[in-house]
Each structure stands twice: as structure tokens, then as C-alpha cells.
PDB file of N, CA and C in Angstrom:
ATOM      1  N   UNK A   1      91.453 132.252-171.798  1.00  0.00           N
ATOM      2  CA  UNK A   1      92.870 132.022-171.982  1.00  0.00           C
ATOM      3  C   UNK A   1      93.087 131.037-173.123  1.00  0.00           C
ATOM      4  N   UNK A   2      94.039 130.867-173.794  1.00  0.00           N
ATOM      5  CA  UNK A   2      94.549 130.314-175.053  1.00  0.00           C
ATOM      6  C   UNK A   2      94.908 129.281-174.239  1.00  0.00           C
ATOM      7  N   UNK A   3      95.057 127.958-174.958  1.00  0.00           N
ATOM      8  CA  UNK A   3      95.928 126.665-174.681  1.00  0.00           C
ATOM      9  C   UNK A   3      97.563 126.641-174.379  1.00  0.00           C
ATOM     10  N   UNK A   4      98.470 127.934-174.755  1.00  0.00           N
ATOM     11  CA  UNK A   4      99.362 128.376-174.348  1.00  0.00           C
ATOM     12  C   UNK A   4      99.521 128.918-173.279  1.00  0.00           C
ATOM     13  N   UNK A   5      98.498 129.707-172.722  1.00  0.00           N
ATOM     14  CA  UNK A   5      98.539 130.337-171.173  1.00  0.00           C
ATOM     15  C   UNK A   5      98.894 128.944-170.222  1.00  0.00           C
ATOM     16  N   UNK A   6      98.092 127.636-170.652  1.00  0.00           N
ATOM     17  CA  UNK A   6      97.765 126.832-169.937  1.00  0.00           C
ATOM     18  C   UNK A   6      99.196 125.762-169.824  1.00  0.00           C
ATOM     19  N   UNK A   7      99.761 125.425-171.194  1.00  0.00           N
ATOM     20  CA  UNK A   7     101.021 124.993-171.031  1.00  0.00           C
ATOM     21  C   UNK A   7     102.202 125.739-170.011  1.00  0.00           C
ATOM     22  N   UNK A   8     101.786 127.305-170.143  1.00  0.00           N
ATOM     23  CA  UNK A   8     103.100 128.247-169.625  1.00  0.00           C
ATOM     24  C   UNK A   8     102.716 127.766-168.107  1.00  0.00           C
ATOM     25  N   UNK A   9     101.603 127.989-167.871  1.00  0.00           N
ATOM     26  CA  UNK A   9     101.266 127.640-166.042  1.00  0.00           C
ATOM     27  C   UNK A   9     101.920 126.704-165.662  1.00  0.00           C
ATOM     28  N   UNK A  10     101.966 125.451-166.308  1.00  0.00           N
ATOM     29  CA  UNK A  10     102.666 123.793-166.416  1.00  0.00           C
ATOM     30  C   UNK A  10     103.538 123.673-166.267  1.00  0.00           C
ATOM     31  N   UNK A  11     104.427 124.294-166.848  1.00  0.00           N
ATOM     32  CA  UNK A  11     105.406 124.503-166.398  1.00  0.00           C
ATOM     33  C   UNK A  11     106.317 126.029-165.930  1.00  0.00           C
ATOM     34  N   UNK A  12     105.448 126.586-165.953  1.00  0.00           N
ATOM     35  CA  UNK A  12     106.253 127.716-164.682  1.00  0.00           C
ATOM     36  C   UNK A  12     106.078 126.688-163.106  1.00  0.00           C
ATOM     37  N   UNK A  13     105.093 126.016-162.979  1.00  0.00           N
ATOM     38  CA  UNK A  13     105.005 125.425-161.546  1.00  0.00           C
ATOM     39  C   UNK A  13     106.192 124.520-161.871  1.00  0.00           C
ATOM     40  N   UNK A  14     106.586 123.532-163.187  1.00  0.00           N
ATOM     41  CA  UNK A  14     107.529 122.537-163.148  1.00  0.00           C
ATOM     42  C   UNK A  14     108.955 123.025-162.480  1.00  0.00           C
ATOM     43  N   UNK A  15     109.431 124.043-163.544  1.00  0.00           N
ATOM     44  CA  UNK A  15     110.902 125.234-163.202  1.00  0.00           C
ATOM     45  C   UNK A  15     111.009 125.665-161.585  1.00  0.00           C
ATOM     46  N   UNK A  16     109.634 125.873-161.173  1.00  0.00           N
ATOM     47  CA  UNK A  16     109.820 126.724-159.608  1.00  0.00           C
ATOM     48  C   UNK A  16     109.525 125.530-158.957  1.00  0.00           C
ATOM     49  N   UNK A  17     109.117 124.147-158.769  1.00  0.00           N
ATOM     50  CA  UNK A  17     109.690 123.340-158.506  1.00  0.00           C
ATOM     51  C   UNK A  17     111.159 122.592-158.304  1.00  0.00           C
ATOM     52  N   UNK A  18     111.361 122.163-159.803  1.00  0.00           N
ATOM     53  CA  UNK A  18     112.572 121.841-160.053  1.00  0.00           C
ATOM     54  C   UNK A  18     113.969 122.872-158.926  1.00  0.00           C
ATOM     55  N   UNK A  19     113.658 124.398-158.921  1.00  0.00           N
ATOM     56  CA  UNK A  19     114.371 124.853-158.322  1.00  0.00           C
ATOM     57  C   UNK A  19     114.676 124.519-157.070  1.00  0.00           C
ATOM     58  N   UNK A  20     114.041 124.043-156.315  1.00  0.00           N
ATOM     59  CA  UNK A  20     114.028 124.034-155.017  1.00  0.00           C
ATOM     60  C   UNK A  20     114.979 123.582-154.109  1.00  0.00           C
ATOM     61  N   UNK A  21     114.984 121.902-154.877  1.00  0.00           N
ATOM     62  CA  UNK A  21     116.269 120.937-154.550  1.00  0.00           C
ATOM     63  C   UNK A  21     117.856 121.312-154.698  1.00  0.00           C
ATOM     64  N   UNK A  22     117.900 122.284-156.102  1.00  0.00           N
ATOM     65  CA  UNK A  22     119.254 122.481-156.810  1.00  0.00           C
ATOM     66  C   UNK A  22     119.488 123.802-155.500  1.00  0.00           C
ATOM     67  N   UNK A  23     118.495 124.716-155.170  1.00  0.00           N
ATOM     68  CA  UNK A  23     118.905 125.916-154.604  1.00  0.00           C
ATOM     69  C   UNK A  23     119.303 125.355-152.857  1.00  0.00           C
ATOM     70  N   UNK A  24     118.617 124.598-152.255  1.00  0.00           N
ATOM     71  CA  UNK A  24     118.737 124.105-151.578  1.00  0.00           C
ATOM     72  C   UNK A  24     120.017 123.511-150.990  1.00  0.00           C
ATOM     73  N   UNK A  25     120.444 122.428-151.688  1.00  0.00           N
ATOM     74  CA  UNK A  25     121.230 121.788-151.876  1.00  0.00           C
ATOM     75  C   UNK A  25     123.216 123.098-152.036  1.00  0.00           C
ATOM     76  N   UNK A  26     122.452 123.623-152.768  1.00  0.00           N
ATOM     77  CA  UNK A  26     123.669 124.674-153.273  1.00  0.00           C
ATOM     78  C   UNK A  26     123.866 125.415-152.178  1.00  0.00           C
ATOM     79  N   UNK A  27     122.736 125.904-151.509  1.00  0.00           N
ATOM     80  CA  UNK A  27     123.542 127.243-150.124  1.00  0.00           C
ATOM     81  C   UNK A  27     123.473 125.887-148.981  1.00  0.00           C
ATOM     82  N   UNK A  28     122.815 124.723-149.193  1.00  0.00           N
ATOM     83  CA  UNK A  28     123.244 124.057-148.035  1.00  0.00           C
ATOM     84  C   UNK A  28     125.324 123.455-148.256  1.00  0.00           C
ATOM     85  N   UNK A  29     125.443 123.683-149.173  1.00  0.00           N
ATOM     86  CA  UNK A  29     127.109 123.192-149.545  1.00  0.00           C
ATOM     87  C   UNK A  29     127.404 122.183-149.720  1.00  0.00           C
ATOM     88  N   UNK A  30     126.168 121.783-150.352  1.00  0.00           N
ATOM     89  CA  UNK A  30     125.975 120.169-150.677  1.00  0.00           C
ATOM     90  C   UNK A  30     126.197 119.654-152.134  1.00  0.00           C
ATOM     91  N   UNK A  31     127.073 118.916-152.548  1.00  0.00           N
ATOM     92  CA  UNK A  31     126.446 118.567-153.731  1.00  0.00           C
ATOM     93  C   UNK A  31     125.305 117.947-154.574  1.00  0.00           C
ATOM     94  N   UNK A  32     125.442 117.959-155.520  1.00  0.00           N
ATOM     95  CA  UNK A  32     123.737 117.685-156.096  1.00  0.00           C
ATOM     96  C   UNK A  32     123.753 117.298-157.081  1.00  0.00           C
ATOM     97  N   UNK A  33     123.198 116.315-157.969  1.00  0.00           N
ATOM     98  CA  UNK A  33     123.233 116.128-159.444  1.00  0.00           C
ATOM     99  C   UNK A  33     122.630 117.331-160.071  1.00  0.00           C
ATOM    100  N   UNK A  34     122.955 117.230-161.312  1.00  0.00           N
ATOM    101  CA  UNK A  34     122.300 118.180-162.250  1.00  0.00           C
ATOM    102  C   UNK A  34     122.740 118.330-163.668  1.00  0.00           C
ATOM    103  N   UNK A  35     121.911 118.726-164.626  1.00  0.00           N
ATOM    104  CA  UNK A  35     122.126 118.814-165.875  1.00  0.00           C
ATOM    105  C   UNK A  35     123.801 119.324-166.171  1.00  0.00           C
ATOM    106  N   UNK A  36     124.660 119.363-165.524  1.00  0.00           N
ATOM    107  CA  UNK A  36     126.002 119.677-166.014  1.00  0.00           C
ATOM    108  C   UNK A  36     126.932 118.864-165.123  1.00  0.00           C
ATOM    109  N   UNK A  37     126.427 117.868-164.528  1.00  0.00           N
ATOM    110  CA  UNK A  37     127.406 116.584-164.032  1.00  0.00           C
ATOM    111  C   UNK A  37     127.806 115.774-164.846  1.00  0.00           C
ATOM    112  N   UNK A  38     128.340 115.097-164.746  1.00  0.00           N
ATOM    113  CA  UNK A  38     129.025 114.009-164.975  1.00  0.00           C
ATOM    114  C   UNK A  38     128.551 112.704-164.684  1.00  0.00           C
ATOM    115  N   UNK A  39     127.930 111.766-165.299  1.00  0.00           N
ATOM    116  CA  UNK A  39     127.322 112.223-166.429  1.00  0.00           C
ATOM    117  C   UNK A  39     125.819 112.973-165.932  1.00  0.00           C
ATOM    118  N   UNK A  40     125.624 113.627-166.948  1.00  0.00           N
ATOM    119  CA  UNK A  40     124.516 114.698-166.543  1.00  0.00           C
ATOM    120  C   UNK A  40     123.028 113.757-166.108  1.00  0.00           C
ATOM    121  N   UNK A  41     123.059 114.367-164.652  1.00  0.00           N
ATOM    122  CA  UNK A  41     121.547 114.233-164.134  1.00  0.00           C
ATOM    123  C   UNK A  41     122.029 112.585-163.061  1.00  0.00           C
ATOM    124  N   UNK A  42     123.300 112.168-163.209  1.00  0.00           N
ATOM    125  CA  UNK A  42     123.500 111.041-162.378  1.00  0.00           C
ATOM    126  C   UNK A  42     124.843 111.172-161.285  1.00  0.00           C
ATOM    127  N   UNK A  43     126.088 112.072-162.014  1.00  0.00           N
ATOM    128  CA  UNK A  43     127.244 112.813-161.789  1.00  0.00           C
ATOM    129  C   UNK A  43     126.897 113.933-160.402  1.00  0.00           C
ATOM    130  N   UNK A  44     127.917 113.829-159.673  1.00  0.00           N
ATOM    131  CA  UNK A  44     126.752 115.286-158.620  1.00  0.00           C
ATOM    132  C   UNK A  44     127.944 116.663-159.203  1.00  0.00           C
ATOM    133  N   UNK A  45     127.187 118.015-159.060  1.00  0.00           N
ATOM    134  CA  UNK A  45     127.516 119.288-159.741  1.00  0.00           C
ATOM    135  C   UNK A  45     127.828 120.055-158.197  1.00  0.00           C
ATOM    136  N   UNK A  46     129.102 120.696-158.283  1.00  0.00           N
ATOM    137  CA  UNK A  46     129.167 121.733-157.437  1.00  0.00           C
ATOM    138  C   UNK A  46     128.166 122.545-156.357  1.00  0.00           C
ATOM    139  N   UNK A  47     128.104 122.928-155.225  1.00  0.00           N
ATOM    140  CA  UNK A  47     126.690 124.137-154.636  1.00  0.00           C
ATOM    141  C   UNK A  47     126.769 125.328-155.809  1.00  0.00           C
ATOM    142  N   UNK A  48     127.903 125.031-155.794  1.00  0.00           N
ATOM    143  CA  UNK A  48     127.603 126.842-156.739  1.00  0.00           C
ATOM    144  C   UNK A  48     126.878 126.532-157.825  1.00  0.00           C
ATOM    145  N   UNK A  49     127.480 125.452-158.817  1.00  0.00           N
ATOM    146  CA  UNK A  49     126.219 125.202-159.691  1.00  0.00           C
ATOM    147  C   UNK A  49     124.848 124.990-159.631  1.00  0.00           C
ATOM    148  N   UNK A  50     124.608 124.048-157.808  1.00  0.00           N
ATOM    149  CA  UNK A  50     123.472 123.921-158.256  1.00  0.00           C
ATOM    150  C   UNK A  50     122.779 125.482-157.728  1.00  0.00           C
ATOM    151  N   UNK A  51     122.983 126.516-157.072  1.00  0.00           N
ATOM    152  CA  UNK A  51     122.469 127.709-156.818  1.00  0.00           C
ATOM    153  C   UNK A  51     122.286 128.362-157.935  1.00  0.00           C
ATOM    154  N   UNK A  52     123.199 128.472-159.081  1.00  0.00           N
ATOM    155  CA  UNK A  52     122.886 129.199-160.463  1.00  0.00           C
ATOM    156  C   UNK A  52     122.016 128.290-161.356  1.00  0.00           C
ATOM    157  N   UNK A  53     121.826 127.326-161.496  1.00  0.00           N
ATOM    158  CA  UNK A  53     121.048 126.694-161.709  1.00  0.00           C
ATOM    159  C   UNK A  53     119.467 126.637-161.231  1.00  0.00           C
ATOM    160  N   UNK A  54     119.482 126.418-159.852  1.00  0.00           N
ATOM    161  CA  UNK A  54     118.201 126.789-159.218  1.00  0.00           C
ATOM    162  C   UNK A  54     117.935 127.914-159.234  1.00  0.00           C
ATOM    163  N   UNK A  55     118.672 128.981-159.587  1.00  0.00           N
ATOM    164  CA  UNK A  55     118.120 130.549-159.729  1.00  0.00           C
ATOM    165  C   UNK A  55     117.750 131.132-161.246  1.00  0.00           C
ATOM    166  N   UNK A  56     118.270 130.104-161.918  1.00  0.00           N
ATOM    167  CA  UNK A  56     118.059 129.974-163.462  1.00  0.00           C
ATOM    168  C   UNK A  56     116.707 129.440-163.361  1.00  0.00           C
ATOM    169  N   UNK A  57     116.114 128.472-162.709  1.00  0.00           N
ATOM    170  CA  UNK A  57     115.206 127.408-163.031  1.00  0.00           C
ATOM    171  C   UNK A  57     113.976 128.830-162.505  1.00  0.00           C
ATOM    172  N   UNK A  58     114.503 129.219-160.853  1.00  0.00           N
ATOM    173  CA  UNK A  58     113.427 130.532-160.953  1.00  0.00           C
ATOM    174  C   UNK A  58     112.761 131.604-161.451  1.00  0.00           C
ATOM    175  N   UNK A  59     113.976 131.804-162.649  1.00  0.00           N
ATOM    176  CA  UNK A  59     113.795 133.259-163.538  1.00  0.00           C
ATOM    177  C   UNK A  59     112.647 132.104-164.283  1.00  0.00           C
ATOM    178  N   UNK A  60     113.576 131.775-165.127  1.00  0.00           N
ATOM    179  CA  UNK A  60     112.682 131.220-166.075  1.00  0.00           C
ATOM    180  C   UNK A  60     111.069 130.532-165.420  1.00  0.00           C
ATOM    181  N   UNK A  61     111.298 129.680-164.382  1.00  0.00           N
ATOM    182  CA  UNK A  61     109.621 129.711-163.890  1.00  0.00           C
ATOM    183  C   UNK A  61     108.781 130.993-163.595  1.00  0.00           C
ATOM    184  N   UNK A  62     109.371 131.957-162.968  1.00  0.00           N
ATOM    185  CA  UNK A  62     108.685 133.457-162.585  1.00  0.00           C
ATOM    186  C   UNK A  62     107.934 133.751-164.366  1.00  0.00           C
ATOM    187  N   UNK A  63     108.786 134.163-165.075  1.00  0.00           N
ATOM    188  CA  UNK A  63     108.855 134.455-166.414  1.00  0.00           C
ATOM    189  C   UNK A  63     107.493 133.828-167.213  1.00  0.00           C
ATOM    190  N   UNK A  64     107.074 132.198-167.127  1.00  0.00           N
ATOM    191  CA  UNK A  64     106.843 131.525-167.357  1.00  0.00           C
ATOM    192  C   UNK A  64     105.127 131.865-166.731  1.00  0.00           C
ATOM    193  N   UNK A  65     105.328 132.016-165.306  1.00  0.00           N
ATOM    194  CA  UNK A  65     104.113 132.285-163.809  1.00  0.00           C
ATOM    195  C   UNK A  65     103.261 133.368-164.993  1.00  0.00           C
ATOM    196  N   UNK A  66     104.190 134.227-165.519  1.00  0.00           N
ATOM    197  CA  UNK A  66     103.898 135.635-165.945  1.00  0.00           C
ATOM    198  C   UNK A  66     102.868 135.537-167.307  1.00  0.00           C
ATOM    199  N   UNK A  67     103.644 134.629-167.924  1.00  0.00           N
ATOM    200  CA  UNK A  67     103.433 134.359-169.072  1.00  0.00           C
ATOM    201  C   UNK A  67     101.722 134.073-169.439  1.00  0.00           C
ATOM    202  N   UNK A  68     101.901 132.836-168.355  1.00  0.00           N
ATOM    203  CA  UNK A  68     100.394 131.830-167.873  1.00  0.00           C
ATOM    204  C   UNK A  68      99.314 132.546-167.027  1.00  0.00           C
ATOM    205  N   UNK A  69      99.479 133.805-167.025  1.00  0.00           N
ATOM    206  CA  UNK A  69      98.743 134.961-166.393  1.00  0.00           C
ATOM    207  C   UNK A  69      97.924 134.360-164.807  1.00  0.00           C
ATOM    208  N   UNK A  70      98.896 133.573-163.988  1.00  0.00           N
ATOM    209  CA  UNK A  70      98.739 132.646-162.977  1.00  0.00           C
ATOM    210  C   UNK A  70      98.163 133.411-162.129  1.00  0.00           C
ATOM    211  N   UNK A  71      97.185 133.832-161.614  1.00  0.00           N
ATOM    212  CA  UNK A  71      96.630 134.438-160.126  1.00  0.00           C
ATOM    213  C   UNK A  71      95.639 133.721-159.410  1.00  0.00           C
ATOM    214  N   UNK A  72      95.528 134.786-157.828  1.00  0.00           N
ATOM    215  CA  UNK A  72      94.439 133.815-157.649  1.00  0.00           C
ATOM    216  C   UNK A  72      93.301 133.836-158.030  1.00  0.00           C
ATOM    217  N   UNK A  73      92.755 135.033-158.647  1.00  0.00           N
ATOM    218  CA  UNK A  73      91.618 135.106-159.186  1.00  0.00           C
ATOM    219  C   UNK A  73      91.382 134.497-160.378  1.00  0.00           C
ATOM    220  N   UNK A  74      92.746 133.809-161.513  1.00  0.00           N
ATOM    221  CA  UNK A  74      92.209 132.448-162.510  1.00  0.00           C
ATOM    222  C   UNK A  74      92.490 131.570-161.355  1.00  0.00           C
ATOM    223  N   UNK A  75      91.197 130.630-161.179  1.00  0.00           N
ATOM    224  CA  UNK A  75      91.606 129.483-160.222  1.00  0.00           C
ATOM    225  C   UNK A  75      91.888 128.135-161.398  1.00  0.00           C
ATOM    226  N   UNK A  76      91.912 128.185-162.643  1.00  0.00           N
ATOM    227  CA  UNK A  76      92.281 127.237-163.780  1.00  0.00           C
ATOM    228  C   UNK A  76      93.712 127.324-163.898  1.00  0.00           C
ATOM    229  N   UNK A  77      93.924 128.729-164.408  1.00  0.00           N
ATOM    230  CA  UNK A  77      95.389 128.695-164.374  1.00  0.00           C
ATOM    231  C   UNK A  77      96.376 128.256-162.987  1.00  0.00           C
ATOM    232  N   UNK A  78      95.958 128.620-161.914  1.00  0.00           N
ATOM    233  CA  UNK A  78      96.454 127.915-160.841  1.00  0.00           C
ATOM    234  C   UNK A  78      96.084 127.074-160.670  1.00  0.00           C
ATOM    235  N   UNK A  79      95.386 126.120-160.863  1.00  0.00           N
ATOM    236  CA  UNK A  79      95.496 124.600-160.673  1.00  0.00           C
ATOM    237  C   UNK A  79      96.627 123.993-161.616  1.00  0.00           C
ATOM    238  N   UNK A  80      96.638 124.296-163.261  1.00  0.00           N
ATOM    239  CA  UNK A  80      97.069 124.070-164.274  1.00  0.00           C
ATOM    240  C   UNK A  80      99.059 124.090-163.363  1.00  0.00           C
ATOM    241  N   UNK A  81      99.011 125.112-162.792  1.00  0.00           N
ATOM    242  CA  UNK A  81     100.272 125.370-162.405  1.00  0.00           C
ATOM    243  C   UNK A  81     100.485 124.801-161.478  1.00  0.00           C
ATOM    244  N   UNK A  82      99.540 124.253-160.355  1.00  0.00           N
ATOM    245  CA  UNK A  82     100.222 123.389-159.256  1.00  0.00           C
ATOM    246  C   UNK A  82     100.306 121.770-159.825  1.00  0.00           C
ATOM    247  N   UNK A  83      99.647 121.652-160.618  1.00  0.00           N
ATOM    248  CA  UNK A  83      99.753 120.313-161.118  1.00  0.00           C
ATOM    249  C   UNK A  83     101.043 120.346-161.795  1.00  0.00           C
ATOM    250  N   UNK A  84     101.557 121.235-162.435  1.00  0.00           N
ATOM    251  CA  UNK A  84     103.010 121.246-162.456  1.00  0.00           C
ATOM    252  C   UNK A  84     104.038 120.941-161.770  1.00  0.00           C
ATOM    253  N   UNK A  85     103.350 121.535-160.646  1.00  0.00           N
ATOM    254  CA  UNK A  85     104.464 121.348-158.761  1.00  0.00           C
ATOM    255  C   UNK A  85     104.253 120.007-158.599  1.00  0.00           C
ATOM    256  N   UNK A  86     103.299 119.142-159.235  1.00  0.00           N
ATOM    257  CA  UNK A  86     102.817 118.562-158.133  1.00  0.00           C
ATOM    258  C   UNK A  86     103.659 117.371-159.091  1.00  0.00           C
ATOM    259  N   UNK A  87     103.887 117.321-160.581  1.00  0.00           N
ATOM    260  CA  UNK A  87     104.283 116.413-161.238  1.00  0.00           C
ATOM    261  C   UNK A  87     106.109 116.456-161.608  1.00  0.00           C
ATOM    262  N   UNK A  88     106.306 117.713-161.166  1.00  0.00           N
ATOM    263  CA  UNK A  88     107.853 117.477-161.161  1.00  0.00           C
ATOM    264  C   UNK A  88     108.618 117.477-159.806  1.00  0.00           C
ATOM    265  N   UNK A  89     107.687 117.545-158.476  1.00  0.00           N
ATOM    266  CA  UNK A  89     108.110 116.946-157.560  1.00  0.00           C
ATOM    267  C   UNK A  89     108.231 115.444-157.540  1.00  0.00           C
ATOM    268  N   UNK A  90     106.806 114.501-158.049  1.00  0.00           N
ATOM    269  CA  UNK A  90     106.761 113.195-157.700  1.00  0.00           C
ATOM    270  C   UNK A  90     107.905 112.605-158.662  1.00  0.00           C
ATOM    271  N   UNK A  91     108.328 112.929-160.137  1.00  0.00           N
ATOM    272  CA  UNK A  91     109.242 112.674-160.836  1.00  0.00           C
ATOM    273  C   UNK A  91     110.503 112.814-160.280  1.00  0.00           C
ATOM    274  N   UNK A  92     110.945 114.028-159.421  1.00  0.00           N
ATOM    275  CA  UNK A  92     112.405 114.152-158.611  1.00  0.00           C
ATOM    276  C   UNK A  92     112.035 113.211-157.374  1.00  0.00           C
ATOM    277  N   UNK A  93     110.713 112.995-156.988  1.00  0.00           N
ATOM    278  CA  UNK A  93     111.373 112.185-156.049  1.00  0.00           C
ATOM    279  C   UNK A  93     111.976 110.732-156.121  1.00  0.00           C
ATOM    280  N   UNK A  94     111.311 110.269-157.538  1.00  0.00           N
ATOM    281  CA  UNK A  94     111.738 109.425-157.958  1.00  0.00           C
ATOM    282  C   UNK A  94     112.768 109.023-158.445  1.00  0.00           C
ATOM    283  N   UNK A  95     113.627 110.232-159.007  1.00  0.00           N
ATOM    284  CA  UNK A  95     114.696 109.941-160.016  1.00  0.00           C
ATOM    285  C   UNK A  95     115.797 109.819-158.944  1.00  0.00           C
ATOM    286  N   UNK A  96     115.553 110.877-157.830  1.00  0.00           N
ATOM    287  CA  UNK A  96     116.410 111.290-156.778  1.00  0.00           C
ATOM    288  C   UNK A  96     117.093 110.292-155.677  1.00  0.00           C
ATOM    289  N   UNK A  97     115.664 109.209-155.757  1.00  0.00           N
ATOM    290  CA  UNK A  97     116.097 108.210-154.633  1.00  0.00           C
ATOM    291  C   UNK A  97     117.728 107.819-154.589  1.00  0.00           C
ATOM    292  N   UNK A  98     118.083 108.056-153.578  1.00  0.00           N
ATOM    293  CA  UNK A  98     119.627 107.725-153.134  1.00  0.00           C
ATOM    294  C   UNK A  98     120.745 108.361-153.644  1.00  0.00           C
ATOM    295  N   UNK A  99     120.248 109.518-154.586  1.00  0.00           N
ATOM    296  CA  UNK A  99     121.330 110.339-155.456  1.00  0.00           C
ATOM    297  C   UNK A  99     122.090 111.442-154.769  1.00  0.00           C
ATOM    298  N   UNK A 100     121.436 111.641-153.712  1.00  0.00           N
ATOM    299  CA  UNK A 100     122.116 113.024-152.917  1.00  0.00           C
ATOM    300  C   UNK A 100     122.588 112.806-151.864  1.00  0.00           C
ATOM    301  N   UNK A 101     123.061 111.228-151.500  1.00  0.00           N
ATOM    302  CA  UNK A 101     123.610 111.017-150.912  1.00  0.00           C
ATOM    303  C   UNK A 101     124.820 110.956-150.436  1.00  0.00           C
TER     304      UNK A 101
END
């Protein structure tokens, strides 16, 4: 695999991460910060936004999964990709503290 397969894995896990909270949050009828609040990323955004948003964040991670030729039979590329999960969870949990409250 090219050094590009390996970035795409990185973040296809980051995007299908990132989704989780916004999709969550959105069919729970909750609001949520997000890149189109007020001010962006501190402001909280509509459920509906954050559901199109988190379903945005999925295409584009799926897309991304695809890209990074992620299976289980590359066990590189899937690591490459959970370390993705694993670094834009600990970052939201951080940024998140007390925001969705």
C-alpha cells in the first residue's frame, strides 16, 4: 500500500468517529455543538444539523474506509484506521467536556 492508503485509513476511522456524537445527539433531539454554531464548534447546532452532519461525516468516512482499502485481512490498514477512532475520540472527549450540556 502507498503512504496515501495509510493517511485515507486515518482518517476514514477519524470522520466515522467524529460521526457518532453529532448523529447521536441529532435523533436523540438534543442539541450539539458543531462546525455551523455559533460560534462554530462552541455555539450548540440544531438535531437536524447535527444528523446531516453526522451522516455527512459517514459518507465521507465510508468513502475514505474505501479509499484506505481497510479490511480485515490488511491488519496495517486497520490498525492505521482504529488509531484514527481512537485519536478523534480522546480529542472530542476533551474538547466536549461540559459542552452538551
Amino acid at each position: 500500500m502507498k503512504w496515501y492508503h495509510y493517511l485515507a485509513c486515518f482518517f476514514a476511522g477519524a470522520f466515522i468517529a467524529n460521526m457518532v456524537p453529532h448523529f447521536i445527539h441529532g435523533i436523540s433531539g438534543d442539541s450539539f455543538p458543531s462546525p455551523f454554531s455559533n460560534p462554530p464548534g462552541k455555539g450548540l447546532s440544531s438535531p437536524t444539523v447535527n444528523v446531516v452532519w453526522g451522516l455527512g461525516n459517514l459518507v465521507v468516512g465510508y468513502i475514505l474506509f474505501k479509499v484506505g482499502k481497510v479490511s480485515h485481512e490488511n491488519k496495517s490498514a486497520l490498525l492505521v484506521f482504529f488509531v484514527g477512532v481512537l485519536c478523534l475520540s480522546i480529542m472530542s472527549s476533551i474538547a466536549f467536556v461540559d459542552k452538551a450540556h
